[in-house]
Each structure stands twice: as structure tokens, then as C-alpha cells.
C-alpha atoms as a PDB file:
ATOM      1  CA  UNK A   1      50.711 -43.267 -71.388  1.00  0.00           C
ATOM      2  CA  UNK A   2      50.589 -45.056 -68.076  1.00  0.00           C
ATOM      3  CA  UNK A   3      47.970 -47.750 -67.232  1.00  0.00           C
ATOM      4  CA  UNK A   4      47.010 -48.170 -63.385  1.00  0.00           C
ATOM      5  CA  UNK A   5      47.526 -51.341 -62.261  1.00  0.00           C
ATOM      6  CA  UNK A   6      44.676 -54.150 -61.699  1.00  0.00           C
ATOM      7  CA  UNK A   7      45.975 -54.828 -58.053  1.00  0.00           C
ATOM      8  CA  UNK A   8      45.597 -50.716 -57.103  1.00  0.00           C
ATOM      9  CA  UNK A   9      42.300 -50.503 -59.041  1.00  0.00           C
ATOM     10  CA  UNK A  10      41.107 -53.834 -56.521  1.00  0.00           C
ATOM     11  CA  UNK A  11      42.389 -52.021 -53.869  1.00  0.00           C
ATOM     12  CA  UNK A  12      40.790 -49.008 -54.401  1.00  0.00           C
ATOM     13  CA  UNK A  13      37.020 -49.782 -55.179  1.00  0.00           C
ATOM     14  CA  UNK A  14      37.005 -53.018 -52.524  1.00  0.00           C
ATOM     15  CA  UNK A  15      37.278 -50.210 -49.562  1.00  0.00           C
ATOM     16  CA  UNK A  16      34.483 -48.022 -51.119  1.00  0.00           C
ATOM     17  CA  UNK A  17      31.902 -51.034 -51.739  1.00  0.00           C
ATOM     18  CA  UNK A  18      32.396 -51.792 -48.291  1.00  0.00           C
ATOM     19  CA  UNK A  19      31.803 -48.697 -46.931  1.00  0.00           C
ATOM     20  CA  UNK A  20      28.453 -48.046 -48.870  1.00  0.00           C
ATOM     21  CA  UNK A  21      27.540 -51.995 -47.855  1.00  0.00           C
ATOM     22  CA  UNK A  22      27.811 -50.665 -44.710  1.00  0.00           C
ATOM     23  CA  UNK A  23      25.194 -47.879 -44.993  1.00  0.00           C
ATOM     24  CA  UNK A  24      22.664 -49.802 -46.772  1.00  0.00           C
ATOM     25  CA  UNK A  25      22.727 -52.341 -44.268  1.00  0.00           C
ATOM     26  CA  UNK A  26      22.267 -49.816 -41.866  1.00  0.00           C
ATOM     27  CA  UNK A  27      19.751 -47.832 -43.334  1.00  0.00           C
ATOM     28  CA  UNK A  28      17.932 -51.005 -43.952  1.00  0.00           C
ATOM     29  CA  UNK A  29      18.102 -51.924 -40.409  1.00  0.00           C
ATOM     30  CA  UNK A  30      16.700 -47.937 -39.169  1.00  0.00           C
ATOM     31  CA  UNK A  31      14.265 -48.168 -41.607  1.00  0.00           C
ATOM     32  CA  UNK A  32      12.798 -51.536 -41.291  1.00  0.00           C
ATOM     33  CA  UNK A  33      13.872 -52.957 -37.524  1.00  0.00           C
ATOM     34  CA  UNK A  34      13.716 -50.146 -35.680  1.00  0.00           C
ATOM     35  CA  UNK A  35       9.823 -48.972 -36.093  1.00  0.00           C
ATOM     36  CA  UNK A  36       8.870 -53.006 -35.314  1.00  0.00           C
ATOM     37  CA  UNK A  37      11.116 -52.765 -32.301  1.00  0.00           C
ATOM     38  CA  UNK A  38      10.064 -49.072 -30.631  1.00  0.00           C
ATOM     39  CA  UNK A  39       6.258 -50.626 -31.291  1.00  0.00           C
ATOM     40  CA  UNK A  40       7.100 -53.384 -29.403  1.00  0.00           C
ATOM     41  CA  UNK A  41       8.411 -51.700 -27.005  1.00  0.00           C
ATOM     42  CA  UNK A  42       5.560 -49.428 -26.375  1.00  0.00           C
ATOM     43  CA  UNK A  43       2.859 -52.217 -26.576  1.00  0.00           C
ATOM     44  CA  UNK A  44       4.885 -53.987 -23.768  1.00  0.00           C
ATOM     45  CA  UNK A  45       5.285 -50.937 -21.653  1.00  0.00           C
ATOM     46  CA  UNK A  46       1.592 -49.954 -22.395  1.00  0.00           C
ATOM     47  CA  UNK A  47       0.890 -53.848 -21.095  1.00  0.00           C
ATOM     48  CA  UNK A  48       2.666 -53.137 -18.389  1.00  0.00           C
ATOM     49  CA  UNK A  49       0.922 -50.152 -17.669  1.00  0.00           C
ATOM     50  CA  UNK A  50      -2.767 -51.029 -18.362  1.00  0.00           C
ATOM     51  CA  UNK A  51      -1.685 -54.051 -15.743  1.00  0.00           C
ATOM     52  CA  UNK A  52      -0.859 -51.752 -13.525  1.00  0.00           C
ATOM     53  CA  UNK A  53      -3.706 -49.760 -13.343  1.00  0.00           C
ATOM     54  CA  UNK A  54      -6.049 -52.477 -13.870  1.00  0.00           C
ATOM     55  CA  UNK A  55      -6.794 -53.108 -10.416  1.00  0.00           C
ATOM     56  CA  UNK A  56      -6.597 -49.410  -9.356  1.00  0.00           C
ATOM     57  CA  UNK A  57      -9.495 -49.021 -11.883  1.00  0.00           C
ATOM     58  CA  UNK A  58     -11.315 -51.180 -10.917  1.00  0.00           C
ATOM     59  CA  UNK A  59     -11.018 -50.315  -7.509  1.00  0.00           C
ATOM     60  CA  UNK A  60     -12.008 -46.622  -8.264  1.00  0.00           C
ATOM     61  CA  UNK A  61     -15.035 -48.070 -10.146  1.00  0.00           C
ATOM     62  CA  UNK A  62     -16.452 -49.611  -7.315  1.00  0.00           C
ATOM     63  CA  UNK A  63     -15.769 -46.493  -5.000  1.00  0.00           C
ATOM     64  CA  UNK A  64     -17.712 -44.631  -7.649  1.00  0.00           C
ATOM     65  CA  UNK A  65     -20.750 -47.358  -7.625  1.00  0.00           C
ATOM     66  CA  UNK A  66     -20.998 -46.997  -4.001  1.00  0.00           C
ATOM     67  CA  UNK A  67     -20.790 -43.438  -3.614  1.00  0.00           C
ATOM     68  CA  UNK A  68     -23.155 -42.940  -6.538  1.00  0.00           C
ATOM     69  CA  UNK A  69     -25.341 -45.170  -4.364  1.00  0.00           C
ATOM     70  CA  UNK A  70     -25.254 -43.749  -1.322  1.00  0.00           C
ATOM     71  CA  UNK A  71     -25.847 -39.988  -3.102  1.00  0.00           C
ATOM     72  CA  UNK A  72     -29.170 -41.324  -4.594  1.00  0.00           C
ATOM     73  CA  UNK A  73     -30.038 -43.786  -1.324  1.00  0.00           C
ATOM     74  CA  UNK A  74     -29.688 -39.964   0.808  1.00  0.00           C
ATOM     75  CA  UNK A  75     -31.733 -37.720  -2.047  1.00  0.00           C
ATOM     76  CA  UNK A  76     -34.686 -41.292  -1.583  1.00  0.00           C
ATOM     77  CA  UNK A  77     -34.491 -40.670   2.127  1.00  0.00           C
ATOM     78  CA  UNK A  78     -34.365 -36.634   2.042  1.00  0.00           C
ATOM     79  CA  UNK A  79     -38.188 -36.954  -0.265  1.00  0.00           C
ATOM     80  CA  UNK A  80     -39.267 -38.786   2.122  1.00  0.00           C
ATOM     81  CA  UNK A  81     -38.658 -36.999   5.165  1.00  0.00           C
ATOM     82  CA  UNK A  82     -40.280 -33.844   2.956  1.00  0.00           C
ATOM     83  CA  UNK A  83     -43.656 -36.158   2.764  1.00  0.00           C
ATOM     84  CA  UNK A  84     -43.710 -36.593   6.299  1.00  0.00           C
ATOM     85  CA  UNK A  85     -42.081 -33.261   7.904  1.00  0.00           C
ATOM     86  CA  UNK A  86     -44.884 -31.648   5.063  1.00  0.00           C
ATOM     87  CA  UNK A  87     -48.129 -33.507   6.435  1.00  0.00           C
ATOM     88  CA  UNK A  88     -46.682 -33.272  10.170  1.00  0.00           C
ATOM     89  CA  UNK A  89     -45.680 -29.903  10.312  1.00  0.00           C
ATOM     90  CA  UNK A  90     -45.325 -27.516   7.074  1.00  0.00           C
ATOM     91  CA  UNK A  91     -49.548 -28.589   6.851  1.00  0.00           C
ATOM     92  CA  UNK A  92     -50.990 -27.454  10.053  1.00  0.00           C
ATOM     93  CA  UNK A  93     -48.811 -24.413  10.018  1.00  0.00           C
ATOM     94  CA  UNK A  94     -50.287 -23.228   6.695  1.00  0.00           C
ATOM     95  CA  UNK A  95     -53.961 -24.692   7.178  1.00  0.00           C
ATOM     96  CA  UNK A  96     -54.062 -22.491  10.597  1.00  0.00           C
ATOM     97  CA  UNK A  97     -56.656 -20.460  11.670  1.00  0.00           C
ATOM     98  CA  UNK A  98     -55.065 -18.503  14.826  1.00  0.00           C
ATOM     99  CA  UNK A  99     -53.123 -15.847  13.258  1.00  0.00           C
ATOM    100  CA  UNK A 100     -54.371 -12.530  14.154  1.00  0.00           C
ATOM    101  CA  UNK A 101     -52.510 -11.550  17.294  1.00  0.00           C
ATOM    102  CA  UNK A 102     -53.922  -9.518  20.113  1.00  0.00           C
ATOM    103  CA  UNK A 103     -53.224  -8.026  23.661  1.00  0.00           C
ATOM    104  CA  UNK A 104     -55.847  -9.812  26.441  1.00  0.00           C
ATOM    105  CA  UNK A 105     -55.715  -8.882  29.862  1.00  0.00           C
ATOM    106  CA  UNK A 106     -56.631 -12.086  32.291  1.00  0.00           C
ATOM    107  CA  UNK A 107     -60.338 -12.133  33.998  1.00  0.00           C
ATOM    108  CA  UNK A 108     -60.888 -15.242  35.729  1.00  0.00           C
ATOM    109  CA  UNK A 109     -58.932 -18.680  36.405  1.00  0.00           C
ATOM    110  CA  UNK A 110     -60.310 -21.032  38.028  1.00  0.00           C
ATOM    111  CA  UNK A 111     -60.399 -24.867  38.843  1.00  0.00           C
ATOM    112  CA  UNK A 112     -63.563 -26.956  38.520  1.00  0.00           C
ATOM    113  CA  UNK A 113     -65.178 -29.277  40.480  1.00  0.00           C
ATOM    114  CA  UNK A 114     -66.256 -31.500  37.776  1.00  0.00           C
ATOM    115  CA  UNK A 115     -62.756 -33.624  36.086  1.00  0.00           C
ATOM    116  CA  UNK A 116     -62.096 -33.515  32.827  1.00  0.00           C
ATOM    117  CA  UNK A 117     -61.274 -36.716  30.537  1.00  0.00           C
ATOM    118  CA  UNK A 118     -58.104 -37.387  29.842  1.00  0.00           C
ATOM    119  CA  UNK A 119     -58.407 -38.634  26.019  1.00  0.00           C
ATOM    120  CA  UNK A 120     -59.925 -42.155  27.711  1.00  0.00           C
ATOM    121  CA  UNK A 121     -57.684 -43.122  30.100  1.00  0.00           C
ATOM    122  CA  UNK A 122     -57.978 -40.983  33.555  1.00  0.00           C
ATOM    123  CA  UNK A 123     -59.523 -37.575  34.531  1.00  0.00           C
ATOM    124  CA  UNK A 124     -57.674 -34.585  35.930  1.00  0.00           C
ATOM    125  CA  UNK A 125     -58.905 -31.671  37.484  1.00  0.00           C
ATOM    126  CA  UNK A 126     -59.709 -28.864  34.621  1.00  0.00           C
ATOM    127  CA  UNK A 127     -58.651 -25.392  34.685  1.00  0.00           C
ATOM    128  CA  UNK A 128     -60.838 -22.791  33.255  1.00  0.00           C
ATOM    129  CA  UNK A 129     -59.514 -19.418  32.019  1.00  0.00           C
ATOM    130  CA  UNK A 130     -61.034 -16.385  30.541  1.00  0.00           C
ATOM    131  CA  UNK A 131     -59.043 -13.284  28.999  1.00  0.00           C
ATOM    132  CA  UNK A 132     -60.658 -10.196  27.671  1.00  0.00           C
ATOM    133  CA  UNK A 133     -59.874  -9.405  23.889  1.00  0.00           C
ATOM    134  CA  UNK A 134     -58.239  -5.631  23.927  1.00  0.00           C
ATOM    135  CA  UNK A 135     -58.996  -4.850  19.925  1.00  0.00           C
ATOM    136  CA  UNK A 136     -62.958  -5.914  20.392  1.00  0.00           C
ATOM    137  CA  UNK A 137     -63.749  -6.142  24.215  1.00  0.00           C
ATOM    138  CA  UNK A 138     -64.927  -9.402  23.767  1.00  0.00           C
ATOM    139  CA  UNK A 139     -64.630 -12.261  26.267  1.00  0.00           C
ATOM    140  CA  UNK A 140     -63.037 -15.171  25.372  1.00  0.00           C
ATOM    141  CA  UNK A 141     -62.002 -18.435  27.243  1.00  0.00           C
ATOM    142  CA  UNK A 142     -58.420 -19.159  27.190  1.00  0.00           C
ATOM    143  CA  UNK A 143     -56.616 -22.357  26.050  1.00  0.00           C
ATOM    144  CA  UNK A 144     -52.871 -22.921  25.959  1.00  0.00           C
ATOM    145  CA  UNK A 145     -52.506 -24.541  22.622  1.00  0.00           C
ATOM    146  CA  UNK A 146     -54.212 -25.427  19.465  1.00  0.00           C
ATOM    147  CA  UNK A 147     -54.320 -28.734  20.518  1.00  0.00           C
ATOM    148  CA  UNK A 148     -55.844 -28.369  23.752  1.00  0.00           C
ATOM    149  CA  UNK A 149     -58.605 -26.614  22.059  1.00  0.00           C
ATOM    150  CA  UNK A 150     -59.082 -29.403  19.789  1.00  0.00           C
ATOM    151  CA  UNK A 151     -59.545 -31.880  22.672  1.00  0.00           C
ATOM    152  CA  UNK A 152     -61.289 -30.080  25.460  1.00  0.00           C
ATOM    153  CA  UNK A 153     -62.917 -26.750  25.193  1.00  0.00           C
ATOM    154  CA  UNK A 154     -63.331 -25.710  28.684  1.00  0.00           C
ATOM    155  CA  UNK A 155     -59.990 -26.473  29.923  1.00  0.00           C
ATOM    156  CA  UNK A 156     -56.695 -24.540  29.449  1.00  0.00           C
ATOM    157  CA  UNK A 157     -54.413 -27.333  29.124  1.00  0.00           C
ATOM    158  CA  UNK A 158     -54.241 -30.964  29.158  1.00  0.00           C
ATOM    159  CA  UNK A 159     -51.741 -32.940  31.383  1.00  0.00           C
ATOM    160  CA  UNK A 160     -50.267 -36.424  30.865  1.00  0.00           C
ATOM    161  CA  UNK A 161     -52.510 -39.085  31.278  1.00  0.00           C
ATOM    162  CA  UNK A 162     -52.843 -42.106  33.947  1.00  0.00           C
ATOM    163  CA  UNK A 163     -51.093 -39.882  36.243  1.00  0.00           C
ATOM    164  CA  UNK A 164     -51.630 -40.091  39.971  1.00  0.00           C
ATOM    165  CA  UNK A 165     -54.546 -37.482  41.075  1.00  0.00           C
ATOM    166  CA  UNK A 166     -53.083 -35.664  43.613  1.00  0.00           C
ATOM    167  CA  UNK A 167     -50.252 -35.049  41.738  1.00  0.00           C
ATOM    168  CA  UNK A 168     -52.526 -33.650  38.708  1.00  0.00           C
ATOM    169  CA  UNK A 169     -54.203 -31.715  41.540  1.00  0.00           C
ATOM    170  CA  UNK A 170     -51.309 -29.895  43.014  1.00  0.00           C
ATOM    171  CA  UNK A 171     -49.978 -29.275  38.945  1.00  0.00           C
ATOM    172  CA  UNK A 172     -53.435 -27.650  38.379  1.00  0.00           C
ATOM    173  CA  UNK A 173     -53.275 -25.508  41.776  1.00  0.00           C
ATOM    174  CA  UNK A 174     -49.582 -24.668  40.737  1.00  0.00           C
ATOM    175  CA  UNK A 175     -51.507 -23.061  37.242  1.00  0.00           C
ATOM    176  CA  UNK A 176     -54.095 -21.229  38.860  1.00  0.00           C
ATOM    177  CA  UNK A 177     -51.209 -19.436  41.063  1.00  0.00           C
ATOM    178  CA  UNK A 178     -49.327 -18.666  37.906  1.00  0.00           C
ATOM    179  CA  UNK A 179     -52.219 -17.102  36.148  1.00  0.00           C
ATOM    180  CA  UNK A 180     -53.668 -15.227  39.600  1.00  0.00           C
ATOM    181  CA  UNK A 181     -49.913 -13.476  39.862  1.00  0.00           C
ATOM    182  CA  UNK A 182     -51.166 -12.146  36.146  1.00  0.00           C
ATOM    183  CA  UNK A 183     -54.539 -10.996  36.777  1.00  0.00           C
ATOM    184  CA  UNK A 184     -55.469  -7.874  34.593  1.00  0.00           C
ATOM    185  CA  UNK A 185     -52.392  -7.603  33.479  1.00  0.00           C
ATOM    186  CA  UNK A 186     -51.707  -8.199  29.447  1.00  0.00           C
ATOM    187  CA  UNK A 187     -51.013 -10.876  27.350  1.00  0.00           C
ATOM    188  CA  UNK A 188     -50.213 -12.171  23.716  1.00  0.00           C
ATOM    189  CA  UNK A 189     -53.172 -14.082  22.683  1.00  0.00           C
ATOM    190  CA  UNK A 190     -54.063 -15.164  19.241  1.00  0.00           C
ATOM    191  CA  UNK A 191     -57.647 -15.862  17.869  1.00  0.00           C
ATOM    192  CA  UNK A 192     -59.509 -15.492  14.677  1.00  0.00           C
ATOM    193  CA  UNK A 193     -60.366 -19.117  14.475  1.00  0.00           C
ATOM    194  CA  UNK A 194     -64.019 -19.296  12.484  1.00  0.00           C
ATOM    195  CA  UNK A 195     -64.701 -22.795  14.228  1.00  0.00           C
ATOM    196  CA  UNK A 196     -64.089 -21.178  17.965  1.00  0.00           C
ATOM    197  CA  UNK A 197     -65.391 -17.881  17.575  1.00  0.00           C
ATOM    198  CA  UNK A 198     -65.388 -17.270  21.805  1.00  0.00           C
ATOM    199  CA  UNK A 199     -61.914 -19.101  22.385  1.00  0.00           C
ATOM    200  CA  UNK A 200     -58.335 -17.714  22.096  1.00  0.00           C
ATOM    201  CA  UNK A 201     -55.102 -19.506  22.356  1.00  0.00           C
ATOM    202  CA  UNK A 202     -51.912 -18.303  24.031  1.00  0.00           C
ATOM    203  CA  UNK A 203     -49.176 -19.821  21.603  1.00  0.00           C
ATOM    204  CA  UNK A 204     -48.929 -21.753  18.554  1.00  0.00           C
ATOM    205  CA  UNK A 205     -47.586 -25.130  18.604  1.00  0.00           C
ATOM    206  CA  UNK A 206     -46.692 -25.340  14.694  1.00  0.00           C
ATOM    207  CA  UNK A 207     -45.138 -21.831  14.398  1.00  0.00           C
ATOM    208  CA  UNK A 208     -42.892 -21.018  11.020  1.00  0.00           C
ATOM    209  CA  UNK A 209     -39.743 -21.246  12.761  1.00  0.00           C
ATOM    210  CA  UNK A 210     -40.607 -24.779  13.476  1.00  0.00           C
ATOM    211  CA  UNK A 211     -41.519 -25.865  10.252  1.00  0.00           C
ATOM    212  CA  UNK A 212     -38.516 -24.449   8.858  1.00  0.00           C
ATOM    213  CA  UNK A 213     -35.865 -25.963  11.336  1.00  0.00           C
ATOM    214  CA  UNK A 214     -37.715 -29.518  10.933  1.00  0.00           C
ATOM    215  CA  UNK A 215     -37.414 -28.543   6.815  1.00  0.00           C
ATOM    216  CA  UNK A 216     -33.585 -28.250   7.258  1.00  0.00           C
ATOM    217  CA  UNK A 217     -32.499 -31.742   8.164  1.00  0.00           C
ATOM    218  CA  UNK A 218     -34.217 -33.225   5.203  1.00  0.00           C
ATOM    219  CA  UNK A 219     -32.596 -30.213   2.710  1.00  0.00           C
ATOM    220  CA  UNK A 220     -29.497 -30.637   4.702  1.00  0.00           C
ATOM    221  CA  UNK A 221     -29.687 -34.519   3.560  1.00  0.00           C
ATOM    222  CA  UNK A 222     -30.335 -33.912  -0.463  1.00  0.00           C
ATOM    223  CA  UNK A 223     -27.635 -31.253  -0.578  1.00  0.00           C
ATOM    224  CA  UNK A 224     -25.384 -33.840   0.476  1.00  0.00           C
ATOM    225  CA  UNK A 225     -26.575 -37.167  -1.681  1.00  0.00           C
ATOM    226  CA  UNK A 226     -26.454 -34.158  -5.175  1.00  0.00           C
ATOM    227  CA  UNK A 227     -22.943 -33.142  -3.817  1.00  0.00           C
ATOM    228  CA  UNK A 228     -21.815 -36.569  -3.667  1.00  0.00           C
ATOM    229  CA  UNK A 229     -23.170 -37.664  -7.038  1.00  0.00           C
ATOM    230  CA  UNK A 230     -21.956 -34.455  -8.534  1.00  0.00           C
ATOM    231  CA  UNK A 231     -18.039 -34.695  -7.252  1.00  0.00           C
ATOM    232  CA  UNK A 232     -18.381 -38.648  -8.174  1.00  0.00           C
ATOM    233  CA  UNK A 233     -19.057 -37.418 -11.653  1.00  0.00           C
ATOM    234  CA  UNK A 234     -16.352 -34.699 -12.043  1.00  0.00           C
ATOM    235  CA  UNK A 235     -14.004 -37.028 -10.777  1.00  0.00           C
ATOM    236  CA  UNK A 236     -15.099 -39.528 -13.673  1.00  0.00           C
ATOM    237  CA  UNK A 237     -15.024 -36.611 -15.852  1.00  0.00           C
ATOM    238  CA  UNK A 238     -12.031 -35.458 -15.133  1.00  0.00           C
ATOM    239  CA  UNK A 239     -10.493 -39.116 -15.303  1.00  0.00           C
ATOM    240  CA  UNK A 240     -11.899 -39.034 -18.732  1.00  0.00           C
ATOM    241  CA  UNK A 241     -10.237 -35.962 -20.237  1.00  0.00           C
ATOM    242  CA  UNK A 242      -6.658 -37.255 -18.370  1.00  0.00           C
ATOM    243  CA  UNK A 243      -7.364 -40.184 -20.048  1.00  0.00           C
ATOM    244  CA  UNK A 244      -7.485 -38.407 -23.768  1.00  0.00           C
ATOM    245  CA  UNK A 245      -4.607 -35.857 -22.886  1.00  0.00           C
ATOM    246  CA  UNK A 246      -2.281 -39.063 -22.110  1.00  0.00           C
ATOM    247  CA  UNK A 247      -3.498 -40.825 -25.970  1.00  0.00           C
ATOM    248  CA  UNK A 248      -2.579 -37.577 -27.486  1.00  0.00           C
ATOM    249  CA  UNK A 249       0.809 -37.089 -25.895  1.00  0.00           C
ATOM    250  CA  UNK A 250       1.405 -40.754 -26.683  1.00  0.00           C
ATOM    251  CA  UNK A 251       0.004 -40.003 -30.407  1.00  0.00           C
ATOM    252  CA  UNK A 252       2.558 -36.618 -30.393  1.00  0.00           C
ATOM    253  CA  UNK A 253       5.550 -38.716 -28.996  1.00  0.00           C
ATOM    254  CA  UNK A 254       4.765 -41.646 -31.452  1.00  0.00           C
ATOM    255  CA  UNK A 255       4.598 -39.218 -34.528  1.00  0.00           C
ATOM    256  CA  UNK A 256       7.706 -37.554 -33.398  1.00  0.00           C
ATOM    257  CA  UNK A 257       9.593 -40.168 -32.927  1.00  0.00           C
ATOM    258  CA  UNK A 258       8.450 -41.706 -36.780  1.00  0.00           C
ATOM    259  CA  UNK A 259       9.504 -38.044 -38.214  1.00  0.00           C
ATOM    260  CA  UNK A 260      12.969 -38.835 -36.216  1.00  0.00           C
ATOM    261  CA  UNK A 261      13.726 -41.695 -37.929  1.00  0.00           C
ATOM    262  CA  UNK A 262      12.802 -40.709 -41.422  1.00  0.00           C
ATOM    263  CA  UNK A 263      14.871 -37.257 -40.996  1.00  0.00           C
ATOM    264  CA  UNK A 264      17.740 -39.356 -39.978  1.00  0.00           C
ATOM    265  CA  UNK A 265      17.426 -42.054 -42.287  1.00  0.00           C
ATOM    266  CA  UNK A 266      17.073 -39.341 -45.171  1.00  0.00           C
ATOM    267  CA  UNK A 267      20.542 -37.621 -43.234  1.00  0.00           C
ATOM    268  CA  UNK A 268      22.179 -41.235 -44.033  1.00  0.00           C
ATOM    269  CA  UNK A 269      21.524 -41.172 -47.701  1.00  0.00           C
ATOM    270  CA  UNK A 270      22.103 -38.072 -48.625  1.00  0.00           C
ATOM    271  CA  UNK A 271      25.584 -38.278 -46.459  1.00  0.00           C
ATOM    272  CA  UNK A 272      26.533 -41.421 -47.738  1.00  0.00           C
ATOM    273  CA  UNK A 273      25.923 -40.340 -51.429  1.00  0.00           C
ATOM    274  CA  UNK A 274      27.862 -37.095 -51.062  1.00  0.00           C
ATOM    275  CA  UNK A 275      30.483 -39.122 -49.278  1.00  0.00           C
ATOM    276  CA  UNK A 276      30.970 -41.955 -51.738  1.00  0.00           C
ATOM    277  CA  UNK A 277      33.609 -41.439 -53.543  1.00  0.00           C
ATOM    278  CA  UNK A 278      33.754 -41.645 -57.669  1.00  0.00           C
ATOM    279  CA  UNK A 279      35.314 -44.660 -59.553  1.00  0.00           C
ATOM    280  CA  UNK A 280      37.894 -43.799 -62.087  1.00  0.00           C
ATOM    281  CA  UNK A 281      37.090 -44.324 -65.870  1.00  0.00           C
ATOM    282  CA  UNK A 282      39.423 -46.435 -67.991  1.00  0.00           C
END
């Protein structure tokens, strides 16, 4: 019966403590060392990140302030000009009398003796024009405007004020030829005004074309302020939803990398225990 030697047996098992030393140390160091380090690593670089983009968010902030600003400053401003293109315009248009539209043949045109009053300030030579109605045969005097028939009733128009005389006389002479060159021949009057029952006017001075082209500046204004607020807010939006797709790939990676390590740590054991070699019994 032969007995191994002490020396052999040392030299045998010092190798193979050594070598599973060696593991443990490592697998101590994967498991414990390694998490602490990778989250250190990815709070620094998400320092240096957030510090990076610090000032480019706040910079994109106070874009957004100011454009979201400016949207609701145009939309105030568009109202506004609704109020006052609405009383102005869209009002008179609606509230007026001289719709129904009839062919009048021109009877008379003439130029008084007696001036006019210019709203106050002067007095110009008045011209006085009568059509005849085709639809009812009715005579009716002639005005150029609404307006003018809501200052003077016997004249056809009203010139510019504090004007020199003989130049209002020569405009009003310059009329009468226009209208004598037109003498029974027809015309596109309106009437059906209940306050001027013997008056018809020759156009409209708030007509729906008008209305709706002073209308579009103001609509033209609040599409713009809503478009601005609206692409201010997808942006933010959008911002928003990048912002959660980046914390869930950074969750994914994170949880990866965790299921790395334990797979490879659990590789190590089970390697170094089929690995290790037995002892020999005595």
C-alpha cells in the first residue's frame, strides 16, 4: 500500500485554493463593485447631460413664453378689430334699407342757384337730379350715396369742404355734363328705403364685398395668434413624449445591463464549480 506524500498533497490542493480564491474575489468584485460603479457612471454622465441642456431649456422656455404671448396678444387685437370693423361696417351693411335694385332712366340734372351747406364749414353749389323708377313709373330724386342722402336731400353728392368756390363750381358743372351725356338712357338705381320714400341712390357705400374684405384682416390675424399657440404647444408636447421615450430607453438599457451582470456572474459560479477540481480522500 503506498501513501502519497505530504509535500505532493501541499502541492496539489495550494494551486486549486488559489484558483477558486481567485473567482470569489472576482465574483465578489462583479457582483458588488461593478453595479456602484456603472451607477456612478450614469449619474455623472446624466449630470453632465442635464448641464448641458440646462441652458438650452431654458432658452426654449422663454421662446415658448414669448410666442405663447404674442399668439394670445394677436387673438386680443383680432376681437377687437371684429368690435370695430362690426359697428363700422358689418352694421350698416345689414341695418340697410336700399336693397331692391331697379333700372331708372335720367329726367332732369340740374344746378341750383341757392348753395348748399357743407356740414358747417362752406357752401357749394348743389346739384339736383331726378331719375324715373322703371318697375313703378315713379319719380324719384337721385343721390349718389347713402350718405349723401343722410346729409342733404336735394343734392346728389357732397364735395369736400372749405374748398375754393370756383373750383366747387367748375366740379359741379363737370357733373351736370356727365349726367346730360346720360339723359334717358338707363341706370342701376336702388331704393326701397321706408324713411325716403321719393329718393333713390345710385350705389351703396357699405356693400357685402366690403364688409367681408375689411372682415379678413382681423380673421387673417386670429388664425395666426391660434396657429402660433397651437405649434408652441405641439412642440412642448412633443418635447414631452421625447422626454419619456429617452427615461424608458435609459430604464431598458439599465435593466439590461443588471440582467448582464447577474447572467454572467451566475456563468462564473457555475464554471468555477464544474471546474474545481476534487480533493483526494485519505
Amino acid at each position: 500500500m503506498f501513501v502519497t506524500p505530504p509535500s505532493q498533497r501541499g502541492s496539489f490542493n495550494v494551486p486549486v485554493n488559489i484558483n477558486l480564491q481567485a473567482r470569489r474575489r472576482q465574483t465578489r468584485a462583479a457582483l458588488y463593485h461593478s453595479p456602484i460603479q456603472e451607477g456612478h457612471r450614469s449619474h455623472a454622465s446624466s449630470g453632465r447631460c442635464s448641464e448641458r441642456t440646462k441652458p438650452q431649456a431654458l432658452m426654449s422656455s422663454v421662446g415658448d413664453e414669448k410666442a405663447v404671448l404674442l399668439g394670445f396678444t394677436m387673438m386680443t387685437f383680432s376681437i377687437l378689430m371684429y368690435f370695430v370693423v362690426g359697428i363700422a361696417m358689418v352694421k350698416p351693411h345689414l341695418q340697410s334699407e336700399w336693397g331692391e335694385e331697379a333700372n331708372c332712366s335720367l329726367v332732369q340734372a340740374e344746378i341750383l342757384d341757392e348753395w348748399a351747406d357743407c356740414r358747417g364749414l362752406s357752401r357749394f353749389p348743389c346739384v339736383q337730379v331726378f331719375v324715373n323708377i322703371s318697375s313703378s313709373g315713379r319719380k324719384a330724386r337721385l343721390h349718389y350715396d347713402e350718405g349723401t342722402i343722410n346729409l342733404n336731400l336735394e343734392c346728389f353728392y357732397m364735395p369736400k369742404c372749405q374748398r375754393n368756390e370756383s373750383d366747387l363750381l367748375q366740379e359741379a358743372r363737370k357733373i351736370k355734363q356727365f349726367l346730360d351725356e346720360r339723359h334717358n338712357k338707363s341706370l342701376q338705381c336702388r331704393f326701397g328705403a321706408e324713411r325716403y320714400p321719393e329718393d333713390a341712390i345710385l350705389y351703396r357705400k357699405y356693400t357685402r364685398w366690403l364688409a367681408l374684405w375689411y372682415l379678413l384682416w382681423p380673421s387673417l390675424m386670429l388664425g395666426g395668434g391660434v396657429l402660433l399657440v397651437g405649434l408652441v404647444k405641439l412642440n412642448q408636447r412633443l418635447a414631452h413624449l421625447c422626454a419619456e421615450l429617452d427615461g424608458e430607453e435609459a430604464r431598458a438599457a439599465q435593466t439590461a445591463s443588471i440582467n448582464g451582470k447577474l447572467y454572467q456572474l451566475l456563468s462564473w459560479r457555475l464554471g468555477g464549480s464544474s471546474s474545481s477540481p476534487q480533493e483526494p480522500t485519505s
